[in-house]
C-alpha atoms as a PDB file:
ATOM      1  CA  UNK A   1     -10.886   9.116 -17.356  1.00  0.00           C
ATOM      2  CA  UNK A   2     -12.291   5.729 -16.812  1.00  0.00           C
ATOM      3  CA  UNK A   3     -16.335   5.863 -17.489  1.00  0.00           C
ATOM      4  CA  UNK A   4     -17.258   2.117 -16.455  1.00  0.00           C
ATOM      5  CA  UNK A   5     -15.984  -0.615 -14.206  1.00  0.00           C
ATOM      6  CA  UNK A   6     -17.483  -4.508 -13.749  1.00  0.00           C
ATOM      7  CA  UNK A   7     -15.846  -6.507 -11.820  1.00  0.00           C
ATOM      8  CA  UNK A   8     -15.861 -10.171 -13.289  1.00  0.00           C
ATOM      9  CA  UNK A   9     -17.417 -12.596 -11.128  1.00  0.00           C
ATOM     10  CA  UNK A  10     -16.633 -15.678 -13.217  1.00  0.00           C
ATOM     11  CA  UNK A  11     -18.187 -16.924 -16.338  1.00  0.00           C
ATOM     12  CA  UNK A  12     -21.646 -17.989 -14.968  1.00  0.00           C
ATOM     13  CA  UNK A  13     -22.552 -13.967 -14.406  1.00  0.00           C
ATOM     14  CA  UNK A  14     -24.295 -12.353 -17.437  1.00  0.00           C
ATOM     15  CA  UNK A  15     -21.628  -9.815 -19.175  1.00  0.00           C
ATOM     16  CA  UNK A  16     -22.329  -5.664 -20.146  1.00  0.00           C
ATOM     17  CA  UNK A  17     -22.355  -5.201 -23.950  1.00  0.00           C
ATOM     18  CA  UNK A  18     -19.064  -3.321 -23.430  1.00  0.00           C
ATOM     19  CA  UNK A  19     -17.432  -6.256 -22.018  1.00  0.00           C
ATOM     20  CA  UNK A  20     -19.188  -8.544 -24.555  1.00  0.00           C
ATOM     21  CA  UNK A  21     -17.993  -6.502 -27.292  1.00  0.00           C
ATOM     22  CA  UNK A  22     -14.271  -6.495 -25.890  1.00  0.00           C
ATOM     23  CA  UNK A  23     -13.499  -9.966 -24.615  1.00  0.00           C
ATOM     24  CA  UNK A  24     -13.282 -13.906 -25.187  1.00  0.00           C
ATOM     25  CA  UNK A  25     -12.718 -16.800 -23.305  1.00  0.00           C
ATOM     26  CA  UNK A  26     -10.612 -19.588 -24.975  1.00  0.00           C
ATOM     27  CA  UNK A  27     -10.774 -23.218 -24.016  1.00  0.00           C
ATOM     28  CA  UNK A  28      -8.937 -24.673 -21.485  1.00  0.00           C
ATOM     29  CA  UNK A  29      -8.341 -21.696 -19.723  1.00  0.00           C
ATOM     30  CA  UNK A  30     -10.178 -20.020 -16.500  1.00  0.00           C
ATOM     31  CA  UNK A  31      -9.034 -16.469 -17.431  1.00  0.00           C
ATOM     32  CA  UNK A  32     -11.425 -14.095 -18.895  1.00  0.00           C
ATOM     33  CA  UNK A  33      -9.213 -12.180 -22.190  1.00  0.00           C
ATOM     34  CA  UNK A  34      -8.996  -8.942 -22.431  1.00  0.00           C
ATOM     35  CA  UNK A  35      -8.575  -7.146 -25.619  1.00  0.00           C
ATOM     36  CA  UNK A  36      -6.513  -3.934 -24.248  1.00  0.00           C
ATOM     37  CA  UNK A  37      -4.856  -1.425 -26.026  1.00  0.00           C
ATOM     38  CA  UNK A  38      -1.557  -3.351 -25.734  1.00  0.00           C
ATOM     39  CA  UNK A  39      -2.980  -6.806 -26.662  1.00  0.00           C
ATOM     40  CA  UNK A  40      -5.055  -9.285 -24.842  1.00  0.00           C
ATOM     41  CA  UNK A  41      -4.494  -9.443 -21.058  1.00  0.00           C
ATOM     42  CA  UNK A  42      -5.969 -12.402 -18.735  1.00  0.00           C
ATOM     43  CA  UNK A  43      -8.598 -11.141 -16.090  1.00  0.00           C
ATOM     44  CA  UNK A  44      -9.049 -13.813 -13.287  1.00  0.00           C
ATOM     45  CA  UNK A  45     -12.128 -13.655 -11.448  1.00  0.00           C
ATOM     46  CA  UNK A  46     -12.643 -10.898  -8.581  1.00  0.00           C
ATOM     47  CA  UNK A  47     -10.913  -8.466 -10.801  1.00  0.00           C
ATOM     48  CA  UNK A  48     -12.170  -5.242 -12.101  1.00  0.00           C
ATOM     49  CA  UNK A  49     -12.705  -4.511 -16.120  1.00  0.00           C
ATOM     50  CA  UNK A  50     -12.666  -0.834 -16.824  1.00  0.00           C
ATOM     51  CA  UNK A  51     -13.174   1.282 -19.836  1.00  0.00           C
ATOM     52  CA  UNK A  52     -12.350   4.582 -20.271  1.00  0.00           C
ATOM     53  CA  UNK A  53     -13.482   7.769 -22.549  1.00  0.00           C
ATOM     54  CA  UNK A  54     -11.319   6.767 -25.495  1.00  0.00           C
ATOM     55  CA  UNK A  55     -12.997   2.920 -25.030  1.00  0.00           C
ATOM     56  CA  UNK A  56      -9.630   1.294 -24.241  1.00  0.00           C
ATOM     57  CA  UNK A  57     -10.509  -1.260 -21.782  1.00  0.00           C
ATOM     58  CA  UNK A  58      -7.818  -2.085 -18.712  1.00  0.00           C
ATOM     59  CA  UNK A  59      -7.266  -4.583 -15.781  1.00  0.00           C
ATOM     60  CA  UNK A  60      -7.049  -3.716 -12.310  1.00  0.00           C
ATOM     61  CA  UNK A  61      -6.795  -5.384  -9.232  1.00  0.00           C
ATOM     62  CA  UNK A  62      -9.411  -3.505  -6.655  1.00  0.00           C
ATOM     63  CA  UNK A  63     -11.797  -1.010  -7.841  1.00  0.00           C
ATOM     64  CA  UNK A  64     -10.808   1.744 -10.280  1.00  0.00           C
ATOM     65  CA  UNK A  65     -11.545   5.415  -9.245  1.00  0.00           C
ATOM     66  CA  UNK A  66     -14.416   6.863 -11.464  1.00  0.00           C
ATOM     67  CA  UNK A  67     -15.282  10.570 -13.238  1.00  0.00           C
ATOM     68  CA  UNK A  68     -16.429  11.505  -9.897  1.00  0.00           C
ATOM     69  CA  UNK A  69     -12.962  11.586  -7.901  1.00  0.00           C
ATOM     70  CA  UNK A  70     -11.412  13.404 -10.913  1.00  0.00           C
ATOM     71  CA  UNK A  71     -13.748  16.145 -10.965  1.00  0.00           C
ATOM     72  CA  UNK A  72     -13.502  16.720  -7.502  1.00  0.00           C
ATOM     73  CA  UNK A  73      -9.639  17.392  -8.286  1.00  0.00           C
ATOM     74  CA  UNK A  74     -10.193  19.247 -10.945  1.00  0.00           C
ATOM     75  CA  UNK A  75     -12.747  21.653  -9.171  1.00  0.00           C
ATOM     76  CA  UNK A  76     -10.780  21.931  -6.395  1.00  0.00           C
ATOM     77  CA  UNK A  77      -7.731  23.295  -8.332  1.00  0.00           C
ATOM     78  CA  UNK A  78      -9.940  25.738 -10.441  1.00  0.00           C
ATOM     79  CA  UNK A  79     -10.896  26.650  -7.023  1.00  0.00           C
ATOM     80  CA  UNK A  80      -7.045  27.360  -6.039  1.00  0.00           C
ATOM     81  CA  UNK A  81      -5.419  28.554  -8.758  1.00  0.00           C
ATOM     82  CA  UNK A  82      -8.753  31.449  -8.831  1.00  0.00           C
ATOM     83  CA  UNK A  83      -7.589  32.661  -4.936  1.00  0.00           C
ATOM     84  CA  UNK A  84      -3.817  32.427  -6.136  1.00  0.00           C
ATOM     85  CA  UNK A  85      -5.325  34.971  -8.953  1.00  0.00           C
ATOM     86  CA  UNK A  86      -7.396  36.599  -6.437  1.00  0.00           C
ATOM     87  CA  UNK A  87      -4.401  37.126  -3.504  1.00  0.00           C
ATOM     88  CA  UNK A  88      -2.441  37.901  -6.494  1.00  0.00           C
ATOM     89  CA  UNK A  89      -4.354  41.126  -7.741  1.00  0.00           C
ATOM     90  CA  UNK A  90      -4.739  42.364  -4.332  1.00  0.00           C
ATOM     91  CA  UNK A  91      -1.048  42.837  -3.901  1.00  0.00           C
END
């Protein structure tokens, strides 16, 4: 479940302290580094810089879906599977 997103305007933009923390830049290159799970990734600028609950951070290309999306899934299958259980009792 991804927590927090920043999208990474270039290297003149002031960083969050989770990016900060997670990140370098190395000379001669444009690309922002990524230290993923599965090793440092380049992040050019206009993409998005997630991390999730477990604080692995990840690339994307347009805006990752937040908490809020994925509690609206979940709710709505508590929401089914308690009239399945419902319609299921009645019979």
């Amino acid at each position: 479940m991804i927590v927090k997103s920043w999208k990474f305007p270039g290297f003149k933009a002031t960083f969050p302290d989770w990016v900060a923390e997670n990140t370098s830049k190395r000379a001669g290159s444009n690309h922002l580094w990524v230290h993923t799970q599965y090793g440092e990734a380049p992040a050019r600028e206009g993409e998005w810089v997630s991390i999730n609950l477990r604080g692995h951070l990840d690339i994307h290309s347009k805006k990752p879906e937040g908490w809020a999306k994925e509690m609206m899934a979940g709710a709505a299958f508590v929401v089914l599977m308690a009239a399945v259980f419902v319609i299921f009792l009645a019979m």
